[in-house]
Protein backbone atom coordinates (compact mmCIF):
# COMPACT_ATOMS: atom_id res chain seq x y z
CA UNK A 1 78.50 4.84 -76.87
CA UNK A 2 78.09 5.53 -80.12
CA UNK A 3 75.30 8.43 -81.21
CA UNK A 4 72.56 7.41 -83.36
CA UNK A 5 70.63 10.47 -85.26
CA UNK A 6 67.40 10.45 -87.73
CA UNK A 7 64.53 12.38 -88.96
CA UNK A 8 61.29 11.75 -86.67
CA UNK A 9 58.15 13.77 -87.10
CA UNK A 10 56.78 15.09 -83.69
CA UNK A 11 53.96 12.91 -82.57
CA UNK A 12 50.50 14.95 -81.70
CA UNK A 13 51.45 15.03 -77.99
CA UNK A 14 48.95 17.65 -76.47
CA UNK A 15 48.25 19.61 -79.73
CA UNK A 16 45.69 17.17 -80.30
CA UNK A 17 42.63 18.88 -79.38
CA UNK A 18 40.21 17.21 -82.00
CA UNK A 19 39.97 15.38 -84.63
CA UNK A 20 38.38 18.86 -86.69
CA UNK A 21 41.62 19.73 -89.02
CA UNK A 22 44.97 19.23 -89.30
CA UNK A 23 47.52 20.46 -86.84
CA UNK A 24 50.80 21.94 -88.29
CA UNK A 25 54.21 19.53 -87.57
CA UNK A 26 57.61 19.81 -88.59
CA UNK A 27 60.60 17.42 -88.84
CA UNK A 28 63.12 17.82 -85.97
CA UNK A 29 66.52 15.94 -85.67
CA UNK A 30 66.17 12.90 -82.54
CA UNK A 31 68.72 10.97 -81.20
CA UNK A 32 69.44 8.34 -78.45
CA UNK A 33 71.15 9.25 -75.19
CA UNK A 34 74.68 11.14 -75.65
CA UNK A 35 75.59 9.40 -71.86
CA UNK A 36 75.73 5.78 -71.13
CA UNK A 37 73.12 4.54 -68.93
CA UNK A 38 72.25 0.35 -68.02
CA UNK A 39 68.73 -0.46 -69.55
CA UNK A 40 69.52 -3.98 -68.62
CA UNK A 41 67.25 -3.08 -65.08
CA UNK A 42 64.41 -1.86 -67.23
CA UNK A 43 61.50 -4.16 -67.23
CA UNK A 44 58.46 -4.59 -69.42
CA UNK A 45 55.52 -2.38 -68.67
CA UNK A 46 52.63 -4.63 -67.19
CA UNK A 47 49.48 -4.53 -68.69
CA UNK A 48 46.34 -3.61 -66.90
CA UNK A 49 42.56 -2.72 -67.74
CA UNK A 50 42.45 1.03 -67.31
CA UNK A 51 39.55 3.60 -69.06
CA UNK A 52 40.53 4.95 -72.62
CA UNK A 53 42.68 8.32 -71.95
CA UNK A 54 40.72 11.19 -72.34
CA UNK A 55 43.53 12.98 -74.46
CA UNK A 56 44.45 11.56 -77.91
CA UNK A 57 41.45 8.88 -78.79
CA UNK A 58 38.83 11.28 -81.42
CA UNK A 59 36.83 9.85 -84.14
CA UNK A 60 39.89 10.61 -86.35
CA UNK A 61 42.37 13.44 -87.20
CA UNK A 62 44.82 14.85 -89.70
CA UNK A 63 47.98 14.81 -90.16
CA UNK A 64 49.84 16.07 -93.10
CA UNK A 65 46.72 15.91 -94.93
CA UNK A 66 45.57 12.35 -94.40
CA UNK A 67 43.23 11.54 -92.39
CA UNK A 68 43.50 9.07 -89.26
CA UNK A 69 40.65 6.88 -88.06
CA UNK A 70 41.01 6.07 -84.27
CA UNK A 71 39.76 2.11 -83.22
CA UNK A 72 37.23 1.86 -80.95
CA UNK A 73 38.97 -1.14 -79.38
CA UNK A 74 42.13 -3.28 -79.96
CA UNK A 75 40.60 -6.66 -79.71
CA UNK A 76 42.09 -8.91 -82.02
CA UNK A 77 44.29 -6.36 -83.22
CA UNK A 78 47.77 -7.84 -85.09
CA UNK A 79 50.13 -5.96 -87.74
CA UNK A 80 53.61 -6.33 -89.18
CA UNK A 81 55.42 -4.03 -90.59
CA UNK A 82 58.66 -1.57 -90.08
CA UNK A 83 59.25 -0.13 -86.73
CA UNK A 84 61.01 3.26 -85.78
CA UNK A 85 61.80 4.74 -82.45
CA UNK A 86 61.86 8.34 -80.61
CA UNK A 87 64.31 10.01 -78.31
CA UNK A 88 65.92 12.82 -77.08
CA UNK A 89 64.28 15.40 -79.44
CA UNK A 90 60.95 14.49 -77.22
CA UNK A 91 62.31 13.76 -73.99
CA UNK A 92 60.10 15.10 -71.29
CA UNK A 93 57.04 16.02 -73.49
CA UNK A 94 53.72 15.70 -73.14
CA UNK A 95 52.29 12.72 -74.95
CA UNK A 96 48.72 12.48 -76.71
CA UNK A 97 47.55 10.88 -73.59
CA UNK A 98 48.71 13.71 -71.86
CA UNK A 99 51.25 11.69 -70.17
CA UNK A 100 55.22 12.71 -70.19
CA UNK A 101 57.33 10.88 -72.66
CA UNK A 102 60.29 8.96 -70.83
CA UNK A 103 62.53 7.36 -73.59
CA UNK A 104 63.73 5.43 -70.74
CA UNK A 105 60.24 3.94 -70.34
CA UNK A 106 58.29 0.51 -72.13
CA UNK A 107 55.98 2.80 -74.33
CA UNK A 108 55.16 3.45 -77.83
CA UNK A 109 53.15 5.62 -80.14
CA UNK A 110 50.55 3.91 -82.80
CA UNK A 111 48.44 5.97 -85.40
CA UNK A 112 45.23 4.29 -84.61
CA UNK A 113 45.52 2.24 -81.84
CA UNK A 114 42.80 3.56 -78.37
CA UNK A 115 45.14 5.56 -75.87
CA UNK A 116 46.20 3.18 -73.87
CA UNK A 117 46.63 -0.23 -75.48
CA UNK A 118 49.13 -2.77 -74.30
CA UNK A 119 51.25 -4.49 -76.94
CA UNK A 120 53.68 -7.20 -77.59
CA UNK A 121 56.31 -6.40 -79.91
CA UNK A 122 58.02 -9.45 -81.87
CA UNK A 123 61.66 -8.81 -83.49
CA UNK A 124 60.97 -10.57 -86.36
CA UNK A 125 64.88 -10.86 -87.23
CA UNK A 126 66.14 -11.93 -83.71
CA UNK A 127 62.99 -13.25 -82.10
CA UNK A 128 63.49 -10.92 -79.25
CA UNK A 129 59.76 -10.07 -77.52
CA UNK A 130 58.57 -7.38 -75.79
CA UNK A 131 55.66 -5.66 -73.91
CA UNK A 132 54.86 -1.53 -74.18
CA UNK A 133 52.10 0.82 -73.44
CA UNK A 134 51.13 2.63 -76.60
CA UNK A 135 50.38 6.21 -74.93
CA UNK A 136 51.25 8.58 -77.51
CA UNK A 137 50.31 9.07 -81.55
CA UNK A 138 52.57 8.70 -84.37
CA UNK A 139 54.72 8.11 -86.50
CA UNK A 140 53.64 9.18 -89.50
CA UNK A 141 55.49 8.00 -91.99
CA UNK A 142 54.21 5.97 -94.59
CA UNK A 143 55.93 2.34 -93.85
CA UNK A 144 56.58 2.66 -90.01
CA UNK A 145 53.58 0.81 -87.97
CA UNK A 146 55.18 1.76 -84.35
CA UNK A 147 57.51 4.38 -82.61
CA UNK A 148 59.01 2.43 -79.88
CA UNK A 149 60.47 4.50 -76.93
CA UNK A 150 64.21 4.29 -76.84
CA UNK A 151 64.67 1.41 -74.11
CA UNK A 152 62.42 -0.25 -75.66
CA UNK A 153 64.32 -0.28 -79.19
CA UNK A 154 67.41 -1.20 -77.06
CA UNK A 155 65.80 -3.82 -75.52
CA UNK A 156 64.04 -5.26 -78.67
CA UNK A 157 67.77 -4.73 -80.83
CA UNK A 158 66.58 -2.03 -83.27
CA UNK A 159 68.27 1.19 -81.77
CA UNK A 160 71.45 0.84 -83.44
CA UNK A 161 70.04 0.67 -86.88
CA UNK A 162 67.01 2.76 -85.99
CA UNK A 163 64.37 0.29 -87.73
CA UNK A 164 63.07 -3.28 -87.72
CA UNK A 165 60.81 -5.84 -88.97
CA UNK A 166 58.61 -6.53 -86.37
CA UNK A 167 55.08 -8.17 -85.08
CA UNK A 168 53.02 -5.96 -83.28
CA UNK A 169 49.92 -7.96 -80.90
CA UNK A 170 47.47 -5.82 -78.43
CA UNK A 171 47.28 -7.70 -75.34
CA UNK A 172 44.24 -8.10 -73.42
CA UNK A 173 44.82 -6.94 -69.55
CA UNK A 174 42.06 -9.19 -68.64
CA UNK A 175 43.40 -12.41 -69.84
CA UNK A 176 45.70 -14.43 -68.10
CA UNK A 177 49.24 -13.41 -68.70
CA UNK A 178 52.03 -14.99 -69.78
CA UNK A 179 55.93 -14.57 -69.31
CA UNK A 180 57.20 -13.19 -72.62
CA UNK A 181 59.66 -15.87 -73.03
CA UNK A 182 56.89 -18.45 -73.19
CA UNK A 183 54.58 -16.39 -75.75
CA UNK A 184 54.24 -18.68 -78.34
CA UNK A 185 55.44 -17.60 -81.91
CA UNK A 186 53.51 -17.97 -85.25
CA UNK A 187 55.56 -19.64 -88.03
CA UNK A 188 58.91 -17.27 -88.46
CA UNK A 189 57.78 -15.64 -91.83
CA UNK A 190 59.38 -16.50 -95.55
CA UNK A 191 63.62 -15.67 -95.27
CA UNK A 192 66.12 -15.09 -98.44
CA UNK A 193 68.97 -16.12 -97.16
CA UNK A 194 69.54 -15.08 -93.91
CA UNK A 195 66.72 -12.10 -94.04
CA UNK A 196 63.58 -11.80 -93.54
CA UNK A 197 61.66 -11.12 -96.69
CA UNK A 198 59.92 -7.69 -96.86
CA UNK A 199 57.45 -6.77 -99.71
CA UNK A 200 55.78 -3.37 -101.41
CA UNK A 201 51.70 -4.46 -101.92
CA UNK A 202 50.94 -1.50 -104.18
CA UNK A 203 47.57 -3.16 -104.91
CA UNK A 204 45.15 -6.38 -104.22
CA UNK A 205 42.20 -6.62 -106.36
CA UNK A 206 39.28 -9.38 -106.78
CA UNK A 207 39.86 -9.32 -110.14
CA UNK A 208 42.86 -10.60 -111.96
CA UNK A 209 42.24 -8.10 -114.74
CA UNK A 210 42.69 -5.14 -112.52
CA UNK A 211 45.44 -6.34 -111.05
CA UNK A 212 47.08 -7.72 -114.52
CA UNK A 213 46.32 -3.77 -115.48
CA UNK A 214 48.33 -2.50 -112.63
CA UNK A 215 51.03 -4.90 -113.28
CA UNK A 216 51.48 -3.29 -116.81
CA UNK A 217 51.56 0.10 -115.73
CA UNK A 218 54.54 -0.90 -113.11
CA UNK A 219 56.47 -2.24 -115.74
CA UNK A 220 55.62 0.38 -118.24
CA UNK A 221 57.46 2.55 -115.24
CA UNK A 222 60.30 0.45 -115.26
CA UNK A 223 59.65 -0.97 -112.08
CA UNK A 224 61.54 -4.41 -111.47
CA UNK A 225 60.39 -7.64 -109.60
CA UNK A 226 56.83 -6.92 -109.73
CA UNK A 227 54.38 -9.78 -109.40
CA UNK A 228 51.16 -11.18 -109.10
CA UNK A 229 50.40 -13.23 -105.64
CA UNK A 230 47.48 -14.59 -105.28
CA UNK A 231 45.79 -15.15 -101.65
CA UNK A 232 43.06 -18.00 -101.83
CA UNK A 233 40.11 -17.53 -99.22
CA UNK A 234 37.04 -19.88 -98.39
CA UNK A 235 35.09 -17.61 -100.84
CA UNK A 236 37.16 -16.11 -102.96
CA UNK A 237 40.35 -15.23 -104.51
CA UNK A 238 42.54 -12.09 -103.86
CA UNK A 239 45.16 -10.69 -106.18
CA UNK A 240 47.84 -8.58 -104.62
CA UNK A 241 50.24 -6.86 -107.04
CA UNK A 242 53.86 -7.08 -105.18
CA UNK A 243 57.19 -5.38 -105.46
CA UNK A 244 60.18 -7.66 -103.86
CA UNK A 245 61.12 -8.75 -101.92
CA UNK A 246 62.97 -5.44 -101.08
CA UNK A 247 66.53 -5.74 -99.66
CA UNK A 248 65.99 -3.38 -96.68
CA UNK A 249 64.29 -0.04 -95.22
CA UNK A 250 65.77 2.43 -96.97
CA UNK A 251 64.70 0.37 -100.34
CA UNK A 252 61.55 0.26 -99.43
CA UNK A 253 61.27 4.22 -99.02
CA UNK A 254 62.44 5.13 -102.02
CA UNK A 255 59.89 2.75 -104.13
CA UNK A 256 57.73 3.97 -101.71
CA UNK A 257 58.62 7.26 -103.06
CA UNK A 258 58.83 6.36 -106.31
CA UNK A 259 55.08 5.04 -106.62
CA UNK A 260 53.47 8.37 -105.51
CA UNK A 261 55.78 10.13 -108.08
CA UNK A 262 54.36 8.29 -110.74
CA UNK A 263 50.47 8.60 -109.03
CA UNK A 264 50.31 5.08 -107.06
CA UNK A 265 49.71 6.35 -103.73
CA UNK A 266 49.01 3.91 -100.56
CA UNK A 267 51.38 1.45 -101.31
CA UNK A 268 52.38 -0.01 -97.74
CA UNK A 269 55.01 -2.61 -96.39
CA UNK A 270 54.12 -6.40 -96.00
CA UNK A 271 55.92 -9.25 -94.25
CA UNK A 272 54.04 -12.63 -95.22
């Protein structure tokens, strides 16, 4: 099979200790699997209630200098966004739950997600839907919202190129379940062409005139195909100051890039 290879940065596994400080990390080269193996046999992981690990859920921690606000629950949790996945590099390694990583395994890593939640992971692009247990913390890179294990990429179609759009939901254990292939989809989100249309928010303001003023300073940049959007609520107005839609990932990094150069941090990745 053909051997995929990418930068990852090592998720917290069991050097998180507390959420006092920063812990030092370094970017190591991960792959997939050198040997063939069938990952046609490997099935979803089942959710179930179980307590909140007692490894890898502080108030918050650091990494790389930002700070990283753990949820209390994942209720109602939903995000889109760009997905990544972790191999070899972290094969047999303790996890921030404390459990082992097993890239062969349905499990992921989430920034700020409670250790354990279940979720349902949506390929936007193909449809394709599946179920992991978030155990471990990561990644942390600016536009990537999960680290899927590497069956699960396989199994979801984003190995090969190493990212994705996707839709991430928590799933409540509690709740009846349902079989994946009868988990009903929201409306496929806005295409151009044959792709799914992928935006940099750098900004959303309540006022116009803020985000008219950030608007100005993109273009005074020479940033291209920047725009205002406007999102209309019950009681009021939001004005979100857009970049796109990008053509692909690796776009997206370098504006991504590009913005903090110039002093717009916290722009982030959004799929309407």
């Amino acid at each position: 099979m053909h051997h995929y290879s990418k930068l990852l940065v090592i998720t917290l596994g069991g050097l998180l200790v507390s959420g006092c400080g920063g812990t030092s990390f370094i970017e190591e080269r991960d792959s997939g699997p050198s040997e063939h193996r069938d990952l046609s046999t490997v099935q979803n992981a089942v959710p179930r209630s179980e307590p909140h690990s007692r490894y890898g859920n502080p108030d918050s921690y650091v990494v790389f200098g930002k700070r990283y606000y753990v949820k209390d629950s994942s209720s109602g949790f939903t995000d889109r966004g760009i997905a990544s996945w972790y191999g070899t590099k972290f094969h047999g390694r303790r996890t921030s739950s404390g459990e082992r990583y097993d890239m062969y395994s349905m499990t992921a890593a989430h920034k700020t997600l409670p250790l354990p939640t279940y979720v349902r992971v949506r390929n936007l692009k193909n449809q394709r839907t599946i179920i992991v247990k978030v155990n471990d913390r990561g990644p942390f890179h600016e536009n990537r919202i999960i680290d899927l294990s590497y069956a699960a990429a396989h199994k979801i179609g984003i190995a090969g190129a190493g990212t994705g759009l996707v839709e991430i939901t928590a799933i409540n254990p509690d709740a009846p379940a349902k079989p994946v292939s009868q988990v009903a989809s929201k409306p496929v989100v806005k295409t151009v062409g044959d792709k799914v249309a992928m935006f940099i928010q750098v900004g959303a303001f309540a006022s116009r005139d803020n985000a008219e003023r950030l608007l100005g300073r993109l273009l005074d940049a020479a940033i291209n195909d920047v725009r205002i959007s406007q999102l209309v609520g019950v009681d009021n107005t939001l004005y979100r100051v857009r970049i796109g839609p990008v053509a692909n990932v690796d776009e997206a990094d370098r504006l991504s890039q590009s913005l903090g150069q110039i002093g717009i941090p916290g722009a982030r990745v959004v799929i309407d």
